[in-house]
Each structure stands twice: as structure tokens, then as C-alpha cells.
PDB file of N, CA and C in Angstrom:
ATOM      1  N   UNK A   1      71.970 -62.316  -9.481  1.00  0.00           N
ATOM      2  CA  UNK A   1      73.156 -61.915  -8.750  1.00  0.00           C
ATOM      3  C   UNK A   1      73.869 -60.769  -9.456  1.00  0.00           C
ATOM      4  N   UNK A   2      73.613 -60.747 -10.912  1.00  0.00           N
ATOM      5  CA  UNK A   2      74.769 -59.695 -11.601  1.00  0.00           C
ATOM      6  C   UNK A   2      74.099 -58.153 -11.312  1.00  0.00           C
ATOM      7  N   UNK A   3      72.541 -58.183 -10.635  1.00  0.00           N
ATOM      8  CA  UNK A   3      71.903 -56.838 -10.726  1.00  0.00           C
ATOM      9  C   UNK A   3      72.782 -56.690  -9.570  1.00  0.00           C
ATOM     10  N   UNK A   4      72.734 -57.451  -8.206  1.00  0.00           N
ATOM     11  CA  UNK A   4      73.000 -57.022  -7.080  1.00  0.00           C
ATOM     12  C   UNK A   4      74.658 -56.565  -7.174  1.00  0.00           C
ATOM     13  N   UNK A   5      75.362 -57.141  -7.941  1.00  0.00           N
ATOM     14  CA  UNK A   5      76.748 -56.689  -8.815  1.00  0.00           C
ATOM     15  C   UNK A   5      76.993 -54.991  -9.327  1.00  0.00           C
ATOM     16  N   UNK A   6      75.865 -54.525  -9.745  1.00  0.00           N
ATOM     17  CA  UNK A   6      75.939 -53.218 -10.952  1.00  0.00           C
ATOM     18  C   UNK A   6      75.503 -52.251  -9.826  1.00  0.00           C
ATOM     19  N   UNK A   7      75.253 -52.604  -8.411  1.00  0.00           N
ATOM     20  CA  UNK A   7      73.975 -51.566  -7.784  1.00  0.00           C
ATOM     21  C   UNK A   7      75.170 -51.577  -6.785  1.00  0.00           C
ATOM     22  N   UNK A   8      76.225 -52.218  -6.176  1.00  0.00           N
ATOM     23  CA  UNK A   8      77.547 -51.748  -5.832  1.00  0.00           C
ATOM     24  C   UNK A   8      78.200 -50.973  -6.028  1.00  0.00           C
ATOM     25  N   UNK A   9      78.755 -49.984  -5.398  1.00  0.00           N
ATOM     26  CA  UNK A   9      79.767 -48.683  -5.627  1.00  0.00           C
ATOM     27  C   UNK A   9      81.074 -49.272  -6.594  1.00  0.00           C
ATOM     28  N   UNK A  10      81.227 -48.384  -7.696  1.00  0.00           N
ATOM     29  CA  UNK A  10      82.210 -49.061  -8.603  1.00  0.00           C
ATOM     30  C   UNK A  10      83.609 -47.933  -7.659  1.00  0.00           C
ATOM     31  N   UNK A  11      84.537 -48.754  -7.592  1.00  0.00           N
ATOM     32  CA  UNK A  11      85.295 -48.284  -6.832  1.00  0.00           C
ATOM     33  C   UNK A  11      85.215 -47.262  -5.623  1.00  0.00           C
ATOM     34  N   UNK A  12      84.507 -47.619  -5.229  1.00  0.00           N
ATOM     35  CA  UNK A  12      83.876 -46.728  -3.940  1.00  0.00           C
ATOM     36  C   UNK A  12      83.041 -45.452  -4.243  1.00  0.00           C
ATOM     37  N   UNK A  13      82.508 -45.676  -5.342  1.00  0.00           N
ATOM     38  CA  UNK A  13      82.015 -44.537  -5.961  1.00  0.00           C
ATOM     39  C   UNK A  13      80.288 -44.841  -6.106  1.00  0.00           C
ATOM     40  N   UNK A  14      79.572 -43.880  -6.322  1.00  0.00           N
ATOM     41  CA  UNK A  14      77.778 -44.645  -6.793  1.00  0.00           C
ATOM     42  C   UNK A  14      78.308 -44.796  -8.544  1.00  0.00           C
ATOM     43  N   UNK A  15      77.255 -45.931  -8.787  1.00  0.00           N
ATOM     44  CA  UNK A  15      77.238 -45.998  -9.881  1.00  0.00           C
ATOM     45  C   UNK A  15      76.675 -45.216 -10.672  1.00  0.00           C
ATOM     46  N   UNK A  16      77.118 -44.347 -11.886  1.00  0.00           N
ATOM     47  CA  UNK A  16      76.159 -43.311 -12.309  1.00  0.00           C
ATOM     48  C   UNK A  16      75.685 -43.762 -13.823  1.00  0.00           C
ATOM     49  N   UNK A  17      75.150 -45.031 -14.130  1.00  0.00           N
ATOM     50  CA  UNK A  17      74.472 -45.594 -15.007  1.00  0.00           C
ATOM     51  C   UNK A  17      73.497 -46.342 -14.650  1.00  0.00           C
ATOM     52  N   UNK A  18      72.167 -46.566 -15.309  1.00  0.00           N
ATOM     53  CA  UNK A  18      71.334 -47.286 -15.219  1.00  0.00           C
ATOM     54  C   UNK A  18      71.643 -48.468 -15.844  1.00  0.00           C
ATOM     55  N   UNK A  19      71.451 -49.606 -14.489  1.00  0.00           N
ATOM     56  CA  UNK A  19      71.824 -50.524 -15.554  1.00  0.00           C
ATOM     57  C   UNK A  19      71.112 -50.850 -15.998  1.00  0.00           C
ATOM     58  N   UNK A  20      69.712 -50.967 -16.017  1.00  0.00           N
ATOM     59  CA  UNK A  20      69.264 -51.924 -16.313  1.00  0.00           C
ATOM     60  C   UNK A  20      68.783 -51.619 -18.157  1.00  0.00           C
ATOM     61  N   UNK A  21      68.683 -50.256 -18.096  1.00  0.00           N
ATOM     62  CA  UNK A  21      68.891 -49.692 -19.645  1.00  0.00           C
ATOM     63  C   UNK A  21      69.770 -49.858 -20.272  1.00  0.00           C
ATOM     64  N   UNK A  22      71.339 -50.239 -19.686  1.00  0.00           N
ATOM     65  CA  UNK A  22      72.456 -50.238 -20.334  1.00  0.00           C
ATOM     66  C   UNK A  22      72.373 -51.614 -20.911  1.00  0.00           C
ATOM     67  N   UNK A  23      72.193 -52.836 -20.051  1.00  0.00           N
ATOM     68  CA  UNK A  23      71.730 -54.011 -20.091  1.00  0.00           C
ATOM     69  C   UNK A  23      70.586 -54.287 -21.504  1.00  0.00           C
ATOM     70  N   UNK A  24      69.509 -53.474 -21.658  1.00  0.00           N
ATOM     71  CA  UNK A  24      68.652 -53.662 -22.499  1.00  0.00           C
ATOM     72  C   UNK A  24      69.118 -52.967 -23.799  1.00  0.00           C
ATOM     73  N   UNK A  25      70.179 -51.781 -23.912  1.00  0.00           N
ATOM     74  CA  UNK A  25      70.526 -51.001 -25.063  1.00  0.00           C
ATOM     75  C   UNK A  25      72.016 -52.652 -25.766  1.00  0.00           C
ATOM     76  N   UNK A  26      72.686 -53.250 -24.656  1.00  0.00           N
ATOM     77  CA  UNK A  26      73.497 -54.092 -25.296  1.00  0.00           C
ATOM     78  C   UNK A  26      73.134 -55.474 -25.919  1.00  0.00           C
ATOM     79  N   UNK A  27      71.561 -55.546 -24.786  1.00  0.00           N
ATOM     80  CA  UNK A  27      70.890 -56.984 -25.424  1.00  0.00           C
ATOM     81  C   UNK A  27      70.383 -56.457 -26.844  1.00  0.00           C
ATOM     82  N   UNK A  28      69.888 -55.585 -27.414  1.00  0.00           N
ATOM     83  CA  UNK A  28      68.896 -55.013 -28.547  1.00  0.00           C
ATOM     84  C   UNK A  28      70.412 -54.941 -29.962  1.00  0.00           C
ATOM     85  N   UNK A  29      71.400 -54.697 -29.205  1.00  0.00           N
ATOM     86  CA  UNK A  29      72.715 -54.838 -30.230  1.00  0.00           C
ATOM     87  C   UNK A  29      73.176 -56.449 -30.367  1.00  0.00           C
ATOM     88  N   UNK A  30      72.657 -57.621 -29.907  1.00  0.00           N
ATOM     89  CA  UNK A  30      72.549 -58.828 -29.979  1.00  0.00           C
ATOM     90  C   UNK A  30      73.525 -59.156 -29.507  1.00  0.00           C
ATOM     91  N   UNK A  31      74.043 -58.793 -28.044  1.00  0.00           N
ATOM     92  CA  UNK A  31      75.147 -58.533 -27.382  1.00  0.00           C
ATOM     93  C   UNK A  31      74.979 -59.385 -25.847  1.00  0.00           C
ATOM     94  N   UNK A  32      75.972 -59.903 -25.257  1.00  0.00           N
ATOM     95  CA  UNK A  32      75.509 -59.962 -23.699  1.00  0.00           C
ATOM     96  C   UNK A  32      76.922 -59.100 -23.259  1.00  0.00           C
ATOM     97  N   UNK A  33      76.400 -59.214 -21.677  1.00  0.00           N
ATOM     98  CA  UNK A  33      77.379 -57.888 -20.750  1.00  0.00           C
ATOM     99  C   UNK A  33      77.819 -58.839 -19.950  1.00  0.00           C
ATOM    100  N   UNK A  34      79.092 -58.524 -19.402  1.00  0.00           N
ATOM    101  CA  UNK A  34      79.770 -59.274 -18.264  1.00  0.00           C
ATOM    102  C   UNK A  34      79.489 -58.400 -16.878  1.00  0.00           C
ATOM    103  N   UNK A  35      79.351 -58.937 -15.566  1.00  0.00           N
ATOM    104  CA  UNK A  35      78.833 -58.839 -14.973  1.00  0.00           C
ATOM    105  C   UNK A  35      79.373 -57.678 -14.622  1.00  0.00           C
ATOM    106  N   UNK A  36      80.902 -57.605 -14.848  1.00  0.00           N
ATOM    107  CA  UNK A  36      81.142 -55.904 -14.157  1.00  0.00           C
ATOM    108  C   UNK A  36      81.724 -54.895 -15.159  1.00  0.00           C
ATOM    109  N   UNK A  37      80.993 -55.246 -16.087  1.00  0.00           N
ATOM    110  CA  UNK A  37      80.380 -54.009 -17.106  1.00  0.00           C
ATOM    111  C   UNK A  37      80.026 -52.811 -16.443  1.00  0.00           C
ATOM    112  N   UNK A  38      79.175 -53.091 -15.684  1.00  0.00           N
ATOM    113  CA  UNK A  38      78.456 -51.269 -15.185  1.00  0.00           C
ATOM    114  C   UNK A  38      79.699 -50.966 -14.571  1.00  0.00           C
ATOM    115  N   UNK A  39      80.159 -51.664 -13.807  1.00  0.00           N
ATOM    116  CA  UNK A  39      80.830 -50.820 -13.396  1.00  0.00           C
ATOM    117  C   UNK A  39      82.716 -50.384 -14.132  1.00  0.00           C
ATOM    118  N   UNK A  40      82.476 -50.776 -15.015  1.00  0.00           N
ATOM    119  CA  UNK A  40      83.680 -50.157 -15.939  1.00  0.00           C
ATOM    120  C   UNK A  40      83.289 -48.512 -16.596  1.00  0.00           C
ATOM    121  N   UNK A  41      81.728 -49.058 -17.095  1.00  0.00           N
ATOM    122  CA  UNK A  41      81.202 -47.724 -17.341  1.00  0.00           C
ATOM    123  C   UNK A  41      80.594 -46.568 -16.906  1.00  0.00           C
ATOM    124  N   UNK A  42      80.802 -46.935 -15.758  1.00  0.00           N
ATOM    125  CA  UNK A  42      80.348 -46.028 -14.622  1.00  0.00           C
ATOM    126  C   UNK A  42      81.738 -45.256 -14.196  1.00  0.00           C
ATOM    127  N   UNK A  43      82.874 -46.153 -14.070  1.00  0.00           N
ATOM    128  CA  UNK A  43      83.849 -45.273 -14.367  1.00  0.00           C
ATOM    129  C   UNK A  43      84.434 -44.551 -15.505  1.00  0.00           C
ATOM    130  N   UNK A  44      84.066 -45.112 -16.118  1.00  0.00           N
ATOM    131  CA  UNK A  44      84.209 -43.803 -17.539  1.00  0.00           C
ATOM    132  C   UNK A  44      83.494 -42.402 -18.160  1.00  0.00           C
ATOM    133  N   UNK A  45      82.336 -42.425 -17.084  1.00  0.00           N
ATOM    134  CA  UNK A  45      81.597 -41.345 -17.063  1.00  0.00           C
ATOM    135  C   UNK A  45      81.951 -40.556 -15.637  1.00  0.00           C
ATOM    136  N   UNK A  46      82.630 -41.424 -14.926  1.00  0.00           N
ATOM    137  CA  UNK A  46      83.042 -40.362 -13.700  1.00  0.00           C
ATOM    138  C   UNK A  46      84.723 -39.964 -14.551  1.00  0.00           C
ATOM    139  N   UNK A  47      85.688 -40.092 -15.152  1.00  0.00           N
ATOM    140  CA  UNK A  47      86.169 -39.871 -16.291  1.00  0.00           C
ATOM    141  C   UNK A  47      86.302 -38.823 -17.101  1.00  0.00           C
ATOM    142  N   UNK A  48      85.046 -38.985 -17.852  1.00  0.00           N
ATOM    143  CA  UNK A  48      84.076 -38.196 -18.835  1.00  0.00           C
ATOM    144  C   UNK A  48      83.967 -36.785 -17.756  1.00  0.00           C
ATOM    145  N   UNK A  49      83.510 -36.594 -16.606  1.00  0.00           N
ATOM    146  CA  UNK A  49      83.061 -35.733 -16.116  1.00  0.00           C
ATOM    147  C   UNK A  49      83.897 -34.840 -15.552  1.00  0.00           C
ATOM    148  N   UNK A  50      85.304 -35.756 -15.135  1.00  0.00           N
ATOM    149  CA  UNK A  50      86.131 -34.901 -14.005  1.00  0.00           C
ATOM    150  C   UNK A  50      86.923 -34.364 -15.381  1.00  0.00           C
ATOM    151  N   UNK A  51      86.761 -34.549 -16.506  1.00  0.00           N
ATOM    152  CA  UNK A  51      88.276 -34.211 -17.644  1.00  0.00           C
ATOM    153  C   UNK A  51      86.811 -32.865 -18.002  1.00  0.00           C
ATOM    154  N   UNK A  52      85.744 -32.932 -18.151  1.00  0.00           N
ATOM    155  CA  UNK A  52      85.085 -31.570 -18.614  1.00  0.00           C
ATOM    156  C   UNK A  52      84.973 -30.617 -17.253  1.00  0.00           C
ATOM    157  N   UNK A  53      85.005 -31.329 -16.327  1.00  0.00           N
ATOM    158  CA  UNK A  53      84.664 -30.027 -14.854  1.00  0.00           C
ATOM    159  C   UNK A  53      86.669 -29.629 -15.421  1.00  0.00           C
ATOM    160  N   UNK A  54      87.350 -30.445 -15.216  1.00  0.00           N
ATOM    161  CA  UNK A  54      88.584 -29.629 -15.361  1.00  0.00           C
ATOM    162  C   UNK A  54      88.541 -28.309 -17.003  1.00  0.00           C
ATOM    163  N   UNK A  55      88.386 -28.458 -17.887  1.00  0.00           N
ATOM    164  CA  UNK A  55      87.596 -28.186 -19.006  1.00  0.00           C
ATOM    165  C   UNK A  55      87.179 -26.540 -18.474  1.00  0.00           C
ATOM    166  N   UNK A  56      85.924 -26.948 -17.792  1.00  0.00           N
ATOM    167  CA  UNK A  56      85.418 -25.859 -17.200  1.00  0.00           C
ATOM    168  C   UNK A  56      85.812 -24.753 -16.676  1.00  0.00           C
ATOM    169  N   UNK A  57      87.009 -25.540 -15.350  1.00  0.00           N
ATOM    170  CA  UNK A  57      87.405 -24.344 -14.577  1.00  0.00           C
ATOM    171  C   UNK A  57      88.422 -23.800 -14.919  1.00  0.00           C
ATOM    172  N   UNK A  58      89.058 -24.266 -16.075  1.00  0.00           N
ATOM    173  CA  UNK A  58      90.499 -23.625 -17.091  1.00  0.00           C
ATOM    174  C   UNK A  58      90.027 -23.010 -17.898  1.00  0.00           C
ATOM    175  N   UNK A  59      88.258 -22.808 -18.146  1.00  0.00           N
ATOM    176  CA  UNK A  59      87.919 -21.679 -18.989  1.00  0.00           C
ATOM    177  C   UNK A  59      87.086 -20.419 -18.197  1.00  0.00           C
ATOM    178  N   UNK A  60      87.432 -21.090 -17.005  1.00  0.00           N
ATOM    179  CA  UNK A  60      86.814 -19.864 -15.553  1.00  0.00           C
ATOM    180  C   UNK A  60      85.820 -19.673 -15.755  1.00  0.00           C
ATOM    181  N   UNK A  61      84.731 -21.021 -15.678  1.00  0.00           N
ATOM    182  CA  UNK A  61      83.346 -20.951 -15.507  1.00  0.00           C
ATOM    183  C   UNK A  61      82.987 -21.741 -14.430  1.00  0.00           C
ATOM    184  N   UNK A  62      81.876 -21.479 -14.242  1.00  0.00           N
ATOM    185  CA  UNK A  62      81.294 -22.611 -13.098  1.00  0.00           C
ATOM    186  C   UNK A  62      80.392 -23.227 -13.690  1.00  0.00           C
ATOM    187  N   UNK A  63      79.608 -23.782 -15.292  1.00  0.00           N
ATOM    188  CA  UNK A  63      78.716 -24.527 -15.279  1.00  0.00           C
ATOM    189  C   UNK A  63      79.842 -24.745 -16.757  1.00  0.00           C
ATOM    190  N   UNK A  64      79.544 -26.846 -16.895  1.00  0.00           N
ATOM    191  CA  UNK A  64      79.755 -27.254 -17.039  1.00  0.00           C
ATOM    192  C   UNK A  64      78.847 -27.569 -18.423  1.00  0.00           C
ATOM    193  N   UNK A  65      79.383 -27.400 -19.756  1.00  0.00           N
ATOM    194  CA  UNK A  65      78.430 -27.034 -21.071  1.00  0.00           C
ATOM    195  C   UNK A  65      79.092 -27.970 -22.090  1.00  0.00           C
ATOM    196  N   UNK A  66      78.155 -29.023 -22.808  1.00  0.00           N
ATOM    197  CA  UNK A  66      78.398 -29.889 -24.133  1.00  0.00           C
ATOM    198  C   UNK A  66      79.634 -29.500 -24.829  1.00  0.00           C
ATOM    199  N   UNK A  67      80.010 -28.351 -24.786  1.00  0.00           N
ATOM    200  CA  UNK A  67      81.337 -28.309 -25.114  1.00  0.00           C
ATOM    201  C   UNK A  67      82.705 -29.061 -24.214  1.00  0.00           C
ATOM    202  N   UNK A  68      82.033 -28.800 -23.337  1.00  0.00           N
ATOM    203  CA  UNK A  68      83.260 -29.026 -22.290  1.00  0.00           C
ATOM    204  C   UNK A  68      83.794 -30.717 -22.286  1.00  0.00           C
ATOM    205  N   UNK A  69      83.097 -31.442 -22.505  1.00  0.00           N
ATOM    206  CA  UNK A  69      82.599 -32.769 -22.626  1.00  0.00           C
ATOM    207  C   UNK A  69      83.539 -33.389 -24.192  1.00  0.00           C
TER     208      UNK A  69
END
């Protein structure tokens, strides 16, 4: 049930993490995940993204570079 959980739009949004890697990178840290994990971190990379596109266009570019991030 928790896959069919992570593969849900996190706030009306797609999820932009894999979970099932995210899932296997927290089990290998001897860790478990709560079920709406992905989607906390799925918003933090939509987050992550809109604070570097802003980043971007206050340095009057159009591509979006490891700096920006």
C-alpha cells in the first residue's frame, strides 16, 4: 500500500523522486521511511528547483547551472 502512497501527486504535483531508490538508499542507512516520506521529498526538490530557476532568472539566464542550486 505505501508504494501505491509515493506514486500519488504530492500536493497535486508528480512526484519527482524515485521511490523506490530512495526507499533502498534509507534501508542501506539501517533506517525505515514513513509512508509519506516521498512525498515530503518530493516537495523539497520542487523547492530546491523553483529557489534556483528564481536564481537563474535574477542572473538573466535561461539555463539553470549547479551553481544556481
Amino acid at each position: 500500500m505505501a508504494k501505491k502512497k509515493a506514486k500519488k501527486k504530492a500536493a497535486g504535483k508528480d512526484v519527482l523522486v524515485v521511490a523506490s531508490k530512495v526507499k533502498a538508499y534509507v534501508k542501506s542507512k539501517n533506517l525505515m521511511m514513513s509512508a509519506d516520506a516521498i512525498a515530503a521529498l518530493s516537495d523539497a526538490v520542487y523547492a530546491t528547483i523553483d529557489a534556483a530557476a528564481k536564481r537563474t532568472k535574477a542572473n538573466k539566464r535561461k539555463t539553470l547551472k549547479p551553481q544556481d542550486v
